[in-house]
C-alpha atoms as a PDB file:
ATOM      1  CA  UNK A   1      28.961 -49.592  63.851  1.00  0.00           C
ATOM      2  CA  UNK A   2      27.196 -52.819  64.156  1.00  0.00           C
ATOM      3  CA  UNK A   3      24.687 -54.314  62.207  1.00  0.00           C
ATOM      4  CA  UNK A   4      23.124 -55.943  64.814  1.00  0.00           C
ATOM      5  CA  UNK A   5      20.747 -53.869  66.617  1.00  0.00           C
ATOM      6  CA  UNK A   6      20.711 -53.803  70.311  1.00  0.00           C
ATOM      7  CA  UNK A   7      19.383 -56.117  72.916  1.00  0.00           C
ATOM      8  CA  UNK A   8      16.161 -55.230  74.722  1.00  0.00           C
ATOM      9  CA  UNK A   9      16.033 -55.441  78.498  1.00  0.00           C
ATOM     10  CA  UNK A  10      15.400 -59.087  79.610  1.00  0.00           C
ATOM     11  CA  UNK A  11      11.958 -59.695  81.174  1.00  0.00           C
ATOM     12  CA  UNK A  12      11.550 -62.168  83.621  1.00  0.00           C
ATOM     13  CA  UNK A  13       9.362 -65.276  83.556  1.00  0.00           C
ATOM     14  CA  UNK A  14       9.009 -67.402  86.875  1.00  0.00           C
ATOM     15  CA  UNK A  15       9.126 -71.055  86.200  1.00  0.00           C
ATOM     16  CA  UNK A  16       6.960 -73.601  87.783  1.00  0.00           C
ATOM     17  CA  UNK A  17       9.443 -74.741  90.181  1.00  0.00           C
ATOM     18  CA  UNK A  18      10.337 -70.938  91.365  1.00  0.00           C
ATOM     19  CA  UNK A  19      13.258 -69.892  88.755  1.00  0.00           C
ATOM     20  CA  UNK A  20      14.131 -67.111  87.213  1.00  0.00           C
ATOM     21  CA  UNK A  21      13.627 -67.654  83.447  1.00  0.00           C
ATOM     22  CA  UNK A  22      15.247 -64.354  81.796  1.00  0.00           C
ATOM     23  CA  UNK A  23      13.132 -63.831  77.740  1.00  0.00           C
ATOM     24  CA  UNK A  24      13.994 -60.573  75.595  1.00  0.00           C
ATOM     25  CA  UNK A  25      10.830 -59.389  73.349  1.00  0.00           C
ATOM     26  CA  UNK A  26      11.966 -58.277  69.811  1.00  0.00           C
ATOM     27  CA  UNK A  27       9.856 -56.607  67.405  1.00  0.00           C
ATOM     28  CA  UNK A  28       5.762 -55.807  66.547  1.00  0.00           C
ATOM     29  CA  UNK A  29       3.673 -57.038  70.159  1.00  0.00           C
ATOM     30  CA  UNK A  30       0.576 -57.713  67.492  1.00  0.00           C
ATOM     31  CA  UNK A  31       3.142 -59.520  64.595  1.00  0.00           C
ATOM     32  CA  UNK A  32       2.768 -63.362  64.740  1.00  0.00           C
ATOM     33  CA  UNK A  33       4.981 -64.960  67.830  1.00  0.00           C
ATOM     34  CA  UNK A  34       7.994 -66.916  67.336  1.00  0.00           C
ATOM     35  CA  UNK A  35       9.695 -68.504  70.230  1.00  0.00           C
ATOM     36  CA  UNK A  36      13.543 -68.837  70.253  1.00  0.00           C
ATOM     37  CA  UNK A  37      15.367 -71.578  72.170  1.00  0.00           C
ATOM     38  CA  UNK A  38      18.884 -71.791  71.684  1.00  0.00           C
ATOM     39  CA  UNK A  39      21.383 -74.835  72.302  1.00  0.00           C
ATOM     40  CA  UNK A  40      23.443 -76.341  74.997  1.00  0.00           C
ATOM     41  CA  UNK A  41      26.252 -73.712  77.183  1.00  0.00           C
ATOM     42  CA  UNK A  42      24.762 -70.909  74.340  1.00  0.00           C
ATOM     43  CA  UNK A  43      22.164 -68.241  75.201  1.00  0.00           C
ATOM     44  CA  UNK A  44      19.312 -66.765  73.786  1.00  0.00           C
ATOM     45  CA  UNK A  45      20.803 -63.600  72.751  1.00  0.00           C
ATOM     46  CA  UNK A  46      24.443 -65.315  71.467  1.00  0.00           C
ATOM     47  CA  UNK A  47      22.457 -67.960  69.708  1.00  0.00           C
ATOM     48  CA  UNK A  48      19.502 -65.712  67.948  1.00  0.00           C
ATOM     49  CA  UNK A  49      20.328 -61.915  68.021  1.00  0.00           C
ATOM     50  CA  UNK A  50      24.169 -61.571  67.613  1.00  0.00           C
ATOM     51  CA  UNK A  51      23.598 -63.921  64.884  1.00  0.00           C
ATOM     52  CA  UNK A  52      21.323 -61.968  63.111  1.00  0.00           C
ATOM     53  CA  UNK A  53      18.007 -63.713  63.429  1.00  0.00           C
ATOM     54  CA  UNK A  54      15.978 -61.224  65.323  1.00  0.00           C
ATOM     55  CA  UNK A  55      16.952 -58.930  63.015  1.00  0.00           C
ATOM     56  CA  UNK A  56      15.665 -61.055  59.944  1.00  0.00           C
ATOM     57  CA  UNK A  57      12.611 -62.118  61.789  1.00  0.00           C
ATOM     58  CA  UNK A  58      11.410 -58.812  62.920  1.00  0.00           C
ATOM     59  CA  UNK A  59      12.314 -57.472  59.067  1.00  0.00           C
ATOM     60  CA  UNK A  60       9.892 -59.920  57.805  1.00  0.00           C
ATOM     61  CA  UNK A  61       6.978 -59.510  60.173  1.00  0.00           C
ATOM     62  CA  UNK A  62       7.629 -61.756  63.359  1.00  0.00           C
ATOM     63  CA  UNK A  63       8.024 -60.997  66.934  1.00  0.00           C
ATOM     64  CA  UNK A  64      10.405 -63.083  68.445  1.00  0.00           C
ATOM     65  CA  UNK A  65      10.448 -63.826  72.262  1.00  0.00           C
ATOM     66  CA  UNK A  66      13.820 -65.066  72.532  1.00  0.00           C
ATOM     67  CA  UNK A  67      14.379 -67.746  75.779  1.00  0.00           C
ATOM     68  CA  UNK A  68      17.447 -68.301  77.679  1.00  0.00           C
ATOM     69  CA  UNK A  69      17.206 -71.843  79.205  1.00  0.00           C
ATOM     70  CA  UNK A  70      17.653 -72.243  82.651  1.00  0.00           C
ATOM     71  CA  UNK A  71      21.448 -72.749  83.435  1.00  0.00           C
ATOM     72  CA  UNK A  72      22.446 -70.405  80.882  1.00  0.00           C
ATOM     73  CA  UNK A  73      22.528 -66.516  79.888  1.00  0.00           C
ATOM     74  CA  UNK A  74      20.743 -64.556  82.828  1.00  0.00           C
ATOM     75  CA  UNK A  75      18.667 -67.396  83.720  1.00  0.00           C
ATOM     76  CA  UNK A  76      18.993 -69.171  87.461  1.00  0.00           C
ATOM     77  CA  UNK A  77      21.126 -71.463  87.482  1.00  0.00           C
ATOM     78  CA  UNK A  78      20.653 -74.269  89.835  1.00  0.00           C
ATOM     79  CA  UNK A  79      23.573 -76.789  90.492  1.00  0.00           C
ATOM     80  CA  UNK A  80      21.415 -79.431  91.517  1.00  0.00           C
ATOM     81  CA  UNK A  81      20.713 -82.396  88.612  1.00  0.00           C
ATOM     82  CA  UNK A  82      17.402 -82.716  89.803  1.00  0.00           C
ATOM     83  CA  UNK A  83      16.177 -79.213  88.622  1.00  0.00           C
ATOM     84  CA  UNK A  84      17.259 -80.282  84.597  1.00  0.00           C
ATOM     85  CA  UNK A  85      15.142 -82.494  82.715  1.00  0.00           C
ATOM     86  CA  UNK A  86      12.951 -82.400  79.507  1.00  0.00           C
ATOM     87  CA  UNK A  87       9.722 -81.963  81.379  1.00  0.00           C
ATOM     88  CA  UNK A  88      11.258 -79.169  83.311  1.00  0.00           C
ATOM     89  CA  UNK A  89      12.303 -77.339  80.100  1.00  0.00           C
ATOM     90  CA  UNK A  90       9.301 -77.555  78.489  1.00  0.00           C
ATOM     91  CA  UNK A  91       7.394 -76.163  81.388  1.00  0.00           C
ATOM     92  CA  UNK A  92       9.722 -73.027  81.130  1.00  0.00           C
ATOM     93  CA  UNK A  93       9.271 -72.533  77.634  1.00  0.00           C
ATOM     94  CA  UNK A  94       5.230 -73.134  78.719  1.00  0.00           C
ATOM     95  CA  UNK A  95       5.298 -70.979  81.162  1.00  0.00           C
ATOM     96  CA  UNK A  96       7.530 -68.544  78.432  1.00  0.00           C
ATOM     97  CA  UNK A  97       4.027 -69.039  76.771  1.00  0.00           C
ATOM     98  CA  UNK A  98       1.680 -68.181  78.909  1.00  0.00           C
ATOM     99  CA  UNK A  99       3.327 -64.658  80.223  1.00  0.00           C
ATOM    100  CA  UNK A 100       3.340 -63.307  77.131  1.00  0.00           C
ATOM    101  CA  UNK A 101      -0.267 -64.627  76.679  1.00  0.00           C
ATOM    102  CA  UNK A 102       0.701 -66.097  73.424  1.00  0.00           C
ATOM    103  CA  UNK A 103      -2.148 -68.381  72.310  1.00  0.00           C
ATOM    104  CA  UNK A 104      -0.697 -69.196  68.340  1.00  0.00           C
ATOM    105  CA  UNK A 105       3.406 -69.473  68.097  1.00  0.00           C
ATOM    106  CA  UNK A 106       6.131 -70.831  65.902  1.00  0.00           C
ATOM    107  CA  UNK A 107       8.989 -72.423  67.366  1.00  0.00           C
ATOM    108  CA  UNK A 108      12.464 -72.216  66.700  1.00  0.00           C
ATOM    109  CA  UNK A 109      15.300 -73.963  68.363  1.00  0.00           C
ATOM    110  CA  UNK A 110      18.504 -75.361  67.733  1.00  0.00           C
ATOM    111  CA  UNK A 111      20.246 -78.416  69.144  1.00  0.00           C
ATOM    112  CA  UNK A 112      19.189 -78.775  72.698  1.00  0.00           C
ATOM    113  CA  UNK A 113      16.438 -76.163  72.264  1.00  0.00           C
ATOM    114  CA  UNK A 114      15.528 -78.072  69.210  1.00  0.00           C
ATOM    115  CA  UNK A 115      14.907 -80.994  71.086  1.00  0.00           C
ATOM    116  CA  UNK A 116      12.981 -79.334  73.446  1.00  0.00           C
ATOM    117  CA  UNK A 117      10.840 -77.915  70.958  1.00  0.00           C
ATOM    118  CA  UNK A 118      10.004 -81.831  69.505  1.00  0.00           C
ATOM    119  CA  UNK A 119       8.597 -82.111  73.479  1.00  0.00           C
ATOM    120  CA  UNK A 120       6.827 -78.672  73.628  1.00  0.00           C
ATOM    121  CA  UNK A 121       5.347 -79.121  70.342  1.00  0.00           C
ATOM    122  CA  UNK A 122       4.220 -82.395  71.260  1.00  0.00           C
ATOM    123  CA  UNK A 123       2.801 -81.758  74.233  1.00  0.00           C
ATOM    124  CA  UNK A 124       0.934 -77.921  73.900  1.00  0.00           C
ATOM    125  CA  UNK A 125      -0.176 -78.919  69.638  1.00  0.00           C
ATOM    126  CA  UNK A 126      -2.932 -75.891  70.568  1.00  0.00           C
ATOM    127  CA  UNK A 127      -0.272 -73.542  71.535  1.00  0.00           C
ATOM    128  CA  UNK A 128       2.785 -73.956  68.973  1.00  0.00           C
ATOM    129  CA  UNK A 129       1.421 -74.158  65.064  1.00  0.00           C
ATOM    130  CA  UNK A 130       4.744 -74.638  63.691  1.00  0.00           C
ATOM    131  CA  UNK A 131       8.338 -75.356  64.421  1.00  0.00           C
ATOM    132  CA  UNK A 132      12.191 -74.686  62.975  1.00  0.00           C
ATOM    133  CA  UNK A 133      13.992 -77.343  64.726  1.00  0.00           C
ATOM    134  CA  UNK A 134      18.060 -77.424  63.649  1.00  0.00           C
ATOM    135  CA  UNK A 135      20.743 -79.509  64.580  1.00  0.00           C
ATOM    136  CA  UNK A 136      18.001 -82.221  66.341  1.00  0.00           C
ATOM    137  CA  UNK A 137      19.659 -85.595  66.671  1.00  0.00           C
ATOM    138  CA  UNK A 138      17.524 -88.752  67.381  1.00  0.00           C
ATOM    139  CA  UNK A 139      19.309 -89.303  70.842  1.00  0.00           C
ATOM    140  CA  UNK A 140      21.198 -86.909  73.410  1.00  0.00           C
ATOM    141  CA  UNK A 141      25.259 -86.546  72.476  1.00  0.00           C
ATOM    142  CA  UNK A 142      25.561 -85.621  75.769  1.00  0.00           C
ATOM    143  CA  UNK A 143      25.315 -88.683  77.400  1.00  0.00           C
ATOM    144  CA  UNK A 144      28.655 -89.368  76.028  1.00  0.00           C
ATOM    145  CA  UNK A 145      30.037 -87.203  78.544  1.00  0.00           C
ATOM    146  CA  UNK A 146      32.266 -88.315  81.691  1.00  0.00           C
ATOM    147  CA  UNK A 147      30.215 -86.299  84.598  1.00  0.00           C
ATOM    148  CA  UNK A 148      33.065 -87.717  86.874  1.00  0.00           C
ATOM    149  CA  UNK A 149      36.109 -85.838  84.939  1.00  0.00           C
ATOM    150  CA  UNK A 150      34.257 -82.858  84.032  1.00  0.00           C
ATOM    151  CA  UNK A 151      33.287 -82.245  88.078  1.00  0.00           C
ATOM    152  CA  UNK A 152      36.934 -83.411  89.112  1.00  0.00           C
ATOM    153  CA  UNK A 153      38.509 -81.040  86.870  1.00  0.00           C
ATOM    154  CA  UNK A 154      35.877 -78.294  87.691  1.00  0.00           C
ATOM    155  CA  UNK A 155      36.470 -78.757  91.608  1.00  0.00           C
ATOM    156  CA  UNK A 156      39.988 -79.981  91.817  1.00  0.00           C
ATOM    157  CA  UNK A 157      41.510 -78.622  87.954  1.00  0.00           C
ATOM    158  CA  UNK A 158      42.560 -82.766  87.223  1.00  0.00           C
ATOM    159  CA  UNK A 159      42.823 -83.577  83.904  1.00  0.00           C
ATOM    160  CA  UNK A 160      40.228 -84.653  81.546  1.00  0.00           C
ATOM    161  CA  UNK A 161      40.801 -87.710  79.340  1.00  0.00           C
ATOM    162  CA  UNK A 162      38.099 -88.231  77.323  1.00  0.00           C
ATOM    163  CA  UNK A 163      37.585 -86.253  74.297  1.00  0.00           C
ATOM    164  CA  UNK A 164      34.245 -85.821  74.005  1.00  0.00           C
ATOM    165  CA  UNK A 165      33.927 -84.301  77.860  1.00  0.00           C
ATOM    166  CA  UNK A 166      36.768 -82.025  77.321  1.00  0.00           C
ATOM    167  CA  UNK A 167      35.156 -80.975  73.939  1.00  0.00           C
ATOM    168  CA  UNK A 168      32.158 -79.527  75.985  1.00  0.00           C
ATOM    169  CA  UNK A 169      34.036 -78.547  78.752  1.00  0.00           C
ATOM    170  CA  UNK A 170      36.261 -76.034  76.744  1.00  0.00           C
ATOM    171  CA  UNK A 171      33.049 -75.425  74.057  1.00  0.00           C
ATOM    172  CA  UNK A 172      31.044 -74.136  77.788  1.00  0.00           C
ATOM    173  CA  UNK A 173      34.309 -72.304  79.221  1.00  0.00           C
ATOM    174  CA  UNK A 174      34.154 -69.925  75.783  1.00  0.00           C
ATOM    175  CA  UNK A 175      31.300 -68.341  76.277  1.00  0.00           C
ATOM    176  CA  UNK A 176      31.367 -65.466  78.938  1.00  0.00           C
ATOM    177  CA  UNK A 177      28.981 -65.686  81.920  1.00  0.00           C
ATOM    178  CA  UNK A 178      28.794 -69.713  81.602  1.00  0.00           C
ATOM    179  CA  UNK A 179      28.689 -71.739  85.030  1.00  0.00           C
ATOM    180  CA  UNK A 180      30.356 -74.912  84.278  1.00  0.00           C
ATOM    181  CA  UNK A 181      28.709 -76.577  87.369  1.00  0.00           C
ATOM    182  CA  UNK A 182      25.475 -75.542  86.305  1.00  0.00           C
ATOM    183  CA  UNK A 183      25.976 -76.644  82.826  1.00  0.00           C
ATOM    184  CA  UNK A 184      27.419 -80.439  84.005  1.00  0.00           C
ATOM    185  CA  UNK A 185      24.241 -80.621  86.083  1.00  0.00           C
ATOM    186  CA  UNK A 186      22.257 -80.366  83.138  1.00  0.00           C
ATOM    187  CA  UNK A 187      24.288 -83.088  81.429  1.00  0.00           C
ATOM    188  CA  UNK A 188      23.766 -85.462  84.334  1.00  0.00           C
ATOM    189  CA  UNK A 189      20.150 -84.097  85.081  1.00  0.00           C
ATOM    190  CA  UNK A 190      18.800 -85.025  81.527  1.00  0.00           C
ATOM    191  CA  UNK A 191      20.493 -88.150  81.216  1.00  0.00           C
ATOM    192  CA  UNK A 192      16.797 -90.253  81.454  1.00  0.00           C
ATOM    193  CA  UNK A 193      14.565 -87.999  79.505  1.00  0.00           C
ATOM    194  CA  UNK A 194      12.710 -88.938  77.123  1.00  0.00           C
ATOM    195  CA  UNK A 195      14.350 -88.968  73.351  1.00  0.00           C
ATOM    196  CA  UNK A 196      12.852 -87.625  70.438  1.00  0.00           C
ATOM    197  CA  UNK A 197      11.180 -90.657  68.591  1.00  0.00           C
ATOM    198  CA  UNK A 198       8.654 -91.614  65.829  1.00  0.00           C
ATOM    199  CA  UNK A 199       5.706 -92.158  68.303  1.00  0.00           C
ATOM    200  CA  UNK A 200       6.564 -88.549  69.954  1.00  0.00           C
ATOM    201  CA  UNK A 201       6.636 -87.024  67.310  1.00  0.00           C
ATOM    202  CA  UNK A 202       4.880 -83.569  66.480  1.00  0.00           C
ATOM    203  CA  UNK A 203       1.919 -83.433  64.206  1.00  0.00           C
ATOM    204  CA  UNK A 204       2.271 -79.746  63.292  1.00  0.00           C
ATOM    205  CA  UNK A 205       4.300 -78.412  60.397  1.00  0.00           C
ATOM    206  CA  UNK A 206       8.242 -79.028  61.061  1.00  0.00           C
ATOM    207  CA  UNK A 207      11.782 -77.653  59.449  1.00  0.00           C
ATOM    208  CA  UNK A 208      14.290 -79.956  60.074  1.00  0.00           C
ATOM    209  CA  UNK A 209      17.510 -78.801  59.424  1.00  0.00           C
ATOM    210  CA  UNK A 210      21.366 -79.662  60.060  1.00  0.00           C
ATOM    211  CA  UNK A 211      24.852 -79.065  58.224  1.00  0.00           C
ATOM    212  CA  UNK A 212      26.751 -81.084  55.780  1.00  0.00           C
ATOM    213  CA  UNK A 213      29.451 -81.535  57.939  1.00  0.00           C
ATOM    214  CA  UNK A 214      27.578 -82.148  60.615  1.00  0.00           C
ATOM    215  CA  UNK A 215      27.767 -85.676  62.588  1.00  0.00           C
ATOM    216  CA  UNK A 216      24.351 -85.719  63.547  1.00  0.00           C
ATOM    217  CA  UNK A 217      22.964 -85.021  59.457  1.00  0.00           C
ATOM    218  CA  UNK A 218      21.716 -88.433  58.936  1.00  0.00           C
ATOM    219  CA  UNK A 219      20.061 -88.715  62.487  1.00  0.00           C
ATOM    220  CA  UNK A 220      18.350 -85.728  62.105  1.00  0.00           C
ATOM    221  CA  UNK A 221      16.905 -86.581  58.570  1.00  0.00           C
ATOM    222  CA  UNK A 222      15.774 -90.315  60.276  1.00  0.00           C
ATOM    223  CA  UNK A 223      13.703 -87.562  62.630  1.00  0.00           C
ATOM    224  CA  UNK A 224      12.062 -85.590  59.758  1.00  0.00           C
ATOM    225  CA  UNK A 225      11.212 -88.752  57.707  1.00  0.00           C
ATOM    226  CA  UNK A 226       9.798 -89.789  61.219  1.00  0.00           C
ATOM    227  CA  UNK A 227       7.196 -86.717  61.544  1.00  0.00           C
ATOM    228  CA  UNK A 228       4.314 -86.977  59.621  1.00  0.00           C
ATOM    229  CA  UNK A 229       4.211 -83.139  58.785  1.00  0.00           C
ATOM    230  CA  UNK A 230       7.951 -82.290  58.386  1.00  0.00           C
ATOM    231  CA  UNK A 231      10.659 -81.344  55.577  1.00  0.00           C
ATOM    232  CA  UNK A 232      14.181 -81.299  55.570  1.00  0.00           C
ATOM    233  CA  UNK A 233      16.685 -79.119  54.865  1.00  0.00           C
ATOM    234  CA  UNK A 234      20.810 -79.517  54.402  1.00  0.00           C
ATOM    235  CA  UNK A 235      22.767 -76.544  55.804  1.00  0.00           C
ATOM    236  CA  UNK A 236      25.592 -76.326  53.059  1.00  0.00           C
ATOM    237  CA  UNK A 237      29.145 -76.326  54.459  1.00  0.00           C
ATOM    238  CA  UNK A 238      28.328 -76.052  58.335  1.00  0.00           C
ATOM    239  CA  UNK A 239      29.203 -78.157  61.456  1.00  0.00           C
ATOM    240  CA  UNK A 240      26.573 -78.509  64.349  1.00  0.00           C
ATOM    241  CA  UNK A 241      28.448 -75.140  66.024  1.00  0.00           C
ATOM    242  CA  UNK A 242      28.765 -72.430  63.180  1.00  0.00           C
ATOM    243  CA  UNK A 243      25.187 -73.579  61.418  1.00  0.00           C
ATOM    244  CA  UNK A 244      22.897 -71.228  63.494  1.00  0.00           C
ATOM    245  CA  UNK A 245      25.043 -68.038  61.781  1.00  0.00           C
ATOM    246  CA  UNK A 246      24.251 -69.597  58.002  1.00  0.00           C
ATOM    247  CA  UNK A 247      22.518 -66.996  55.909  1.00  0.00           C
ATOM    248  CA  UNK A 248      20.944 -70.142  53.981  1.00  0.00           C
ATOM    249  CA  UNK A 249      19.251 -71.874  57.343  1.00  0.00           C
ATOM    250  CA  UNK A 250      17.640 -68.278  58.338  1.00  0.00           C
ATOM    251  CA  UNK A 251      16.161 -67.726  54.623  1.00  0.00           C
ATOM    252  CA  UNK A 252      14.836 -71.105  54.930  1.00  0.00           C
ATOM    253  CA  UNK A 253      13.510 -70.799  58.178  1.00  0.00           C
ATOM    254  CA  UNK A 254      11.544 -67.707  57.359  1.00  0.00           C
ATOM    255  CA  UNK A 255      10.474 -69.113  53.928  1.00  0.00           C
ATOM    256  CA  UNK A 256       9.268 -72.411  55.985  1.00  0.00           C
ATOM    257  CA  UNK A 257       7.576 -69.462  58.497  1.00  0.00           C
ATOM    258  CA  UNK A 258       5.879 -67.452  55.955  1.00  0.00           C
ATOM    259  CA  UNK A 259       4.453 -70.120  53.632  1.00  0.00           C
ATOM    260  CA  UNK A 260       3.045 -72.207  56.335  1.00  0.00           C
ATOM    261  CA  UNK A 261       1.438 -69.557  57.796  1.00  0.00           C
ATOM    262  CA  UNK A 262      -0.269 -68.766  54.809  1.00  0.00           C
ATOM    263  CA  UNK A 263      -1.422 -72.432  53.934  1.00  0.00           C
ATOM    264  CA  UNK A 264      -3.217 -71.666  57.929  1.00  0.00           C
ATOM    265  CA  UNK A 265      -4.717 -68.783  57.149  1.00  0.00           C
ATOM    266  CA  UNK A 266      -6.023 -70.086  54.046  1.00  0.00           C
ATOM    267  CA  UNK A 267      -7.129 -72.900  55.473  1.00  0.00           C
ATOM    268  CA  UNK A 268      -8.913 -70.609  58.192  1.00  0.00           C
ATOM    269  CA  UNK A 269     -10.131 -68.774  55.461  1.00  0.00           C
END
């Protein structure tokens, strides 16, 4: 039997630019919101519900709209480069927003949705109160990525020599469902948006978080020493890929949740 309970039916949000946006509501409709973005050639549902996070949200008094970007999960996914970049996944997770008619939400993401939470929070402050933002570099890793192998092996099955492309390529061709052309679109797409940097960065209260062994540790703790609101928090013996399933980054996360929602309400008060 597994622990994990089962997936709700995805509801559909329409984007700005006409796409299909697919979101799956967990938990209390009246419990305080939290947004879930996951990562790069993940999902909403592999990165936050097998894992266990709904679960542990919902148990301590969240709802949890979880988000599958667009070119992932049951999402559109466009093949065009022009229909990925930062603006355009912020105004899904807006949009994400504004369906459910969500008006006071928490954030979490991890790696790319992490990144796109530093944007959203940034840009709707009135709208997201607080964010969980894990494995958030300072620049995008993905620009390290040969577009031209990955689309010659995707079209004509050649070779791919450089190790970082064929890292993502066979990281994206693991997860069922995943549309490698979609997915390199993205890469090339987002290759001039905007990086997460001191003078972007969120006012609201902030979790940074990233694994020991991950490569990306000391860039992410440059980004929470960066916001003027934000803490930091070491994931003990995880990489940038297993860290979302660490026991220790959820209790954290919902510890981070709970207290700074009372320092609001007390504030309020």
């Amino acid at each position: 039997m597994s622990l994990v309970p089962e997936a709700p039916r995805p509801r559909v949000v329409v984007s700005p630019d006409g796409l299909d946006i697919a979101t799956y509501d967990h938990g209390d409709p009246d419990a305080p919101a939290v947004v879930a973005v996951h990562g790069f050639a993940s999902s909403g549902l592999l990165n936050w519900h097998a894992s266990g996070w709904t679960r542990d949200l919902t148990r301590a008094g969240h709802r949890v709209v979880v988000v599958d970007q667009r070119g992932h999960g049951r999402s559109s996914k466009p093949h065009r480069p022009q229909e990925y970049s930062m603006d355009l996944l912020v105004a899904d997770v807006t949009a994400v927003v504004d369906a459910y008619l969500l008006d006071d939400v928490a954030y979490l993401g991890y790696s790319l949705g992490a990144r796109v939470g530093w944007h959203t929070a940034d840009r709707i402050p009135d709208r997201i109160s607080r964010a969980v933002l894990g494995g958030i570099p300072d620049a995008d890793p993905m620009r390290r990525v040969r577009v031209d192998q990955a689309r010659a092996f995707i079209e004509h099955g050649e070779p791919v020599e450089d190790r970082v492309t064929n890292a993502y390529l066979t990281m994206a061709s693991g997860v069922p469902g995943n549309d490698l052309r979609a997915l390199v679109a993205m890469v090339e797409g987002m290759r001039d948006s905007v990086e997460p940097r001191p003078d972007n960065a969120p006012t609201q209260p902030l979790l940074l978080a990233a694994g020991s062994e991950d490569g990306i540790l000391a860039a992410s703790q440059r980004l929470a020493a960066a916001a003027p609101r934000a803490e930091f928090v070491e994931i003990p013996g995880r990489n940038h890929f297993n860290a979302p399933t660490s026991r220790a980054f959820r209790e954290a996360a919902i510890a981070f949740l709970q207290r700074t929602r009372a320092d609001a309400e007390a504030t309020q008060g």
